[in-house]
Protein backbone atom coordinates (compact mmCIF):
# COMPACT_ATOMS: atom_id res chain seq x y z
CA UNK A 1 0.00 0.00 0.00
CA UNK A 2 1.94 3.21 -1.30
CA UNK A 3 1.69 6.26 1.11
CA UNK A 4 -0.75 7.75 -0.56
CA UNK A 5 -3.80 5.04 0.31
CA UNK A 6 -2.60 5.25 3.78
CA UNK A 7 -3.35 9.17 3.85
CA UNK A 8 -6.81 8.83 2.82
CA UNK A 9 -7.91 6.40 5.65
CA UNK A 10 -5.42 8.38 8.62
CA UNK A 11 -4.19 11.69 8.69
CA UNK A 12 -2.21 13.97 11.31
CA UNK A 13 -3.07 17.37 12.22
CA UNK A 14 -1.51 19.89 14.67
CA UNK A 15 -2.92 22.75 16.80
CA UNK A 16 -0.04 25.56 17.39
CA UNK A 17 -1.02 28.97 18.87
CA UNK A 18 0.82 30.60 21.88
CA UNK A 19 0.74 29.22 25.65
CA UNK A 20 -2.56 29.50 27.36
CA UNK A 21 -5.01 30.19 24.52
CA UNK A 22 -6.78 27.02 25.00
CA UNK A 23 -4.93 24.85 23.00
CA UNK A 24 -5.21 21.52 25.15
CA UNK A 25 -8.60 22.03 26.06
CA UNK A 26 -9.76 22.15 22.49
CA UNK A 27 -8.12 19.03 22.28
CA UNK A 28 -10.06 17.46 25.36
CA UNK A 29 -13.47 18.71 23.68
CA UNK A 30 -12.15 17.86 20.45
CA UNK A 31 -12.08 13.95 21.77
CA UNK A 32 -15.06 14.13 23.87
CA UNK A 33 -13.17 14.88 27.37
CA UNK A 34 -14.94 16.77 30.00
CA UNK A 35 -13.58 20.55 30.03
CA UNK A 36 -11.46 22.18 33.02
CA UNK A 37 -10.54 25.67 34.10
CA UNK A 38 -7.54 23.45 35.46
CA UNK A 39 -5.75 21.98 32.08
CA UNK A 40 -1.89 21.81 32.68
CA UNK A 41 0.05 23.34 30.10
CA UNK A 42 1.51 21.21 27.46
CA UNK A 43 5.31 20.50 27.43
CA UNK A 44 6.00 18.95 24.47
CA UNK A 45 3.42 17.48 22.14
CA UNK A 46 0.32 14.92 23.43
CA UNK A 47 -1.74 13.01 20.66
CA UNK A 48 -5.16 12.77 20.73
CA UNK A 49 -7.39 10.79 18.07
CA UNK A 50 -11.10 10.65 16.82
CA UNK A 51 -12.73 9.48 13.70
CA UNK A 52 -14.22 12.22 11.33
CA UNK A 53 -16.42 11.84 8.05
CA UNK A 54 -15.15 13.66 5.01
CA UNK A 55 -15.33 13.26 1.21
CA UNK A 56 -18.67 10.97 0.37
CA UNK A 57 -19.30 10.02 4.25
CA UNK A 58 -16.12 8.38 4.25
CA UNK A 59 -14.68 7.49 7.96
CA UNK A 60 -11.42 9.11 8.85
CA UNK A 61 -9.10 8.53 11.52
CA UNK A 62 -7.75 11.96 12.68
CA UNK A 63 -4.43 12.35 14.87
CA UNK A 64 -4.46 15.27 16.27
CA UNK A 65 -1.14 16.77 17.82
CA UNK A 66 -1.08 19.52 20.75
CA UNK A 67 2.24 21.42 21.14
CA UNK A 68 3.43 23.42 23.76
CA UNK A 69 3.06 26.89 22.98
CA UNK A 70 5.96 28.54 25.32
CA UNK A 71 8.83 29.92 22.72
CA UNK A 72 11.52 28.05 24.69
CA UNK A 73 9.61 24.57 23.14
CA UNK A 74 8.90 25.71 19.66
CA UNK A 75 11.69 24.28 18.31
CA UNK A 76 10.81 20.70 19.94
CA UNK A 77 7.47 21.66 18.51
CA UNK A 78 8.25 21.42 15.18
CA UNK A 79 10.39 18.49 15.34
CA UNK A 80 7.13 16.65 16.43
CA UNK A 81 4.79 17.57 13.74
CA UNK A 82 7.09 17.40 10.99
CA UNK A 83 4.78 15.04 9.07
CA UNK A 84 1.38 16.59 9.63
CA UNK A 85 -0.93 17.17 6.73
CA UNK A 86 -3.03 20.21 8.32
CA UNK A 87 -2.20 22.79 11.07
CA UNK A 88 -4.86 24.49 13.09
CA UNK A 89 -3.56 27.95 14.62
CA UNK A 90 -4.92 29.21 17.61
CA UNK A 91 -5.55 32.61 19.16
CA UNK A 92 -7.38 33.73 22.20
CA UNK A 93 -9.92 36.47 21.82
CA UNK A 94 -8.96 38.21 25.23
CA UNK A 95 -5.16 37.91 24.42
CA UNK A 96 -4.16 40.54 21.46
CA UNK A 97 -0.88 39.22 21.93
CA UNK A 98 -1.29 35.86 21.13
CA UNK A 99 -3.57 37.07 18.27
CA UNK A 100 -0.98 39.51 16.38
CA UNK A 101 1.71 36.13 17.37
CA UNK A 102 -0.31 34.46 14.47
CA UNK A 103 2.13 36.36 12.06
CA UNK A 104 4.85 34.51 13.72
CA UNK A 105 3.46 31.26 13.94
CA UNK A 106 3.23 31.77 10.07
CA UNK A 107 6.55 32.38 9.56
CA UNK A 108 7.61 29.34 11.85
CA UNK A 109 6.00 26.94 9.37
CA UNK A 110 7.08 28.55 6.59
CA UNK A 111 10.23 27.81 7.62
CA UNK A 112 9.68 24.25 8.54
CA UNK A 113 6.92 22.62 6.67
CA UNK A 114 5.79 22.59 3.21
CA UNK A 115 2.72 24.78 2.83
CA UNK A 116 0.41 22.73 4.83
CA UNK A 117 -3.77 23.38 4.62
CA UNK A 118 -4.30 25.82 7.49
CA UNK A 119 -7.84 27.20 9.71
CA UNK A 120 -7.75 30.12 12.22
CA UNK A 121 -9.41 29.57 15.37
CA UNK A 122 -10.52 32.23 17.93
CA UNK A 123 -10.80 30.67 21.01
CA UNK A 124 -12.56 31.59 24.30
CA UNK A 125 -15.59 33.38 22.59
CA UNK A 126 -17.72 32.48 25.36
CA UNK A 127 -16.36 35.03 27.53
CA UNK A 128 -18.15 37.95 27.48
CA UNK A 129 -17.42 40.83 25.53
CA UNK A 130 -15.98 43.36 27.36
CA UNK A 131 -13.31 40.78 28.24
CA UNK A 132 -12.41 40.49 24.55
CA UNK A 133 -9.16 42.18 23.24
CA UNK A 134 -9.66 41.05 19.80
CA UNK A 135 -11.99 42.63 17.53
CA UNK A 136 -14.25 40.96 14.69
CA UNK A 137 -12.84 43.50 12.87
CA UNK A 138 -9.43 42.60 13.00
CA UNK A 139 -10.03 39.14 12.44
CA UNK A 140 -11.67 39.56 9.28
CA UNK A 141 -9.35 41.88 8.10
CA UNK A 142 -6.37 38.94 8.79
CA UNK A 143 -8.10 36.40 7.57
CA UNK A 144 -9.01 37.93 4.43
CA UNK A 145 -5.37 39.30 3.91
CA UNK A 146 -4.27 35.48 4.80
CA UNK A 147 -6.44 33.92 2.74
CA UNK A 148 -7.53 31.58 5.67
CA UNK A 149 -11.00 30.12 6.93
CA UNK A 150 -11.57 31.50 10.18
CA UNK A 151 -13.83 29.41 12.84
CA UNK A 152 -14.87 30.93 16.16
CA UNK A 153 -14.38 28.24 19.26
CA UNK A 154 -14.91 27.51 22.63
CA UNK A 155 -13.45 24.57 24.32
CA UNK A 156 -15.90 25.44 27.76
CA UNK A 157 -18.73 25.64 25.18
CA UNK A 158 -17.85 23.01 22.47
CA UNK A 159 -18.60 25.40 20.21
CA UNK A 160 -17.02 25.32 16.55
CA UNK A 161 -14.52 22.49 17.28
CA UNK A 162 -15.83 19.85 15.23
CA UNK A 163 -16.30 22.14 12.56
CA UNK A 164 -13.00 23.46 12.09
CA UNK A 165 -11.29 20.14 12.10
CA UNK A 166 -14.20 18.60 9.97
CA UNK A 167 -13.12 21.20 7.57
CA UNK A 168 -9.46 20.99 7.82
CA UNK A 169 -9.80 16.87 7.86
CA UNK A 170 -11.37 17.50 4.21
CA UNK A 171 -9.17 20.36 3.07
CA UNK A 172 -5.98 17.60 3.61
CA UNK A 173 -8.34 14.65 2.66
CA UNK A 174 -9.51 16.41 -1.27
CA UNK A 175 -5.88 17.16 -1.35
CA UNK A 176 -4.25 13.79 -0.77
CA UNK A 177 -7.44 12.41 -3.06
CA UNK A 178 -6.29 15.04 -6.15
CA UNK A 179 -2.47 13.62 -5.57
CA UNK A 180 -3.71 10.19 -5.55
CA UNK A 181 -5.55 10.41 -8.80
CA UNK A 182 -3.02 12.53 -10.69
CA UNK A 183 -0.26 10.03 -9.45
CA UNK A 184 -3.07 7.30 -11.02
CA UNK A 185 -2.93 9.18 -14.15
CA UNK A 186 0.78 9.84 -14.40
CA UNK A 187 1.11 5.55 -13.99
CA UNK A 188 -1.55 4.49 -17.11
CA UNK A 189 0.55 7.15 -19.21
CA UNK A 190 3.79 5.38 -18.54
CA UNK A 191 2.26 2.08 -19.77
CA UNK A 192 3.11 2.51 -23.60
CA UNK A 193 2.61 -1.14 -25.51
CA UNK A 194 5.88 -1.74 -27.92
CA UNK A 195 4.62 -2.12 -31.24
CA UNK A 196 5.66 -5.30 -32.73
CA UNK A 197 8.38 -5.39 -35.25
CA UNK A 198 7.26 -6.92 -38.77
């Protein structure tokens, strides 16, 4: 079985988004955990796994990675995801900081990986508003400039979770699908029958 059939049955994905935006406990919800105020900050990377429909109802095993978000790990980081297929970055919207640290984030993969499918998510929107630091504004604005689908989570809520990683699942699933078939095509055009000599 060539790598390519493996990558439409199981894929990896990464969250990566600055310490204490959420990150973990968007995993937990993600997998069905119950949510705590009390989630212990990731050192490292942690795995985490659930099946997802994509395509034509096809079942999908999804490994999703959690990274620690503290710059003094980001190199680690990397290192473990190295082989995702999608990334999902992660702000939260009563930290500007770790909103305009998107940027960087950017640049970080950039310089790793190869141009993997990406989704924004602001986390935390069930705080209320005058806790927010983050306009709606500015996070169209970004998006739009970034070309990115933006989804707006909460991990205490399980709000848009399942969404966003629905749609990144398929964004990395159509894409491994296209490279599949083209790869299919490429193969029958190398199959050329020698004419026989009279």
């Amino acid at each position: 079985m060539s790598e390519d059939d493996i990558e439409l049955t199981s894929i990896k994905l990464a969250i990566l988004g600055d310490g204490q935006v959420g990150k973990s406990s968007i995993c937990n919800t993600f997998v069905g955990l119950e949510f705590s105020e009390e989630t212990i900050s990731t050192i490292g990377s942690a795995k985490f796994e659930k099946k997802l429909k994509v395509g034509d109802d096809k079942e999908l095993k999804v490994a999703l990675m959690d990274t620690a978000g503290q710059e003094r790990f980001r190199s680690a980081a990397f290192k473990a995801i190295r082989l995702v297929k999608g990334i999902a970055l992660v702000f939260s919207v009563d930290n500007l900081e770790s909103f305009k640290n998107i940027e960087k984030w950017l640049e970080n993969i950039n310089d790793n990986m190869d141009a993997p499918p990406f989704v924004l998510l602001g986390n935390k929107t069930d705080l209320e508003k005058d806790k927010w630091q983050v306009t709606q504004e500015e996070i169209d604005k970004f998006r739009q400039e970034k070309k990115m689908t933006y989804y707006a989570t909460s991990a205490k809520t399980n709000t848009g979770i399942t969404e966003a990683f629905t749609y990144l699942a398929n964004l990395v699933y159509n894409k491994a699908e296209e490279k599949r078939k083209n790869n299919i095509v490429i193969g029958k055009k190398k199959i050329v029958k020698k004419k026989k000599c009279c």
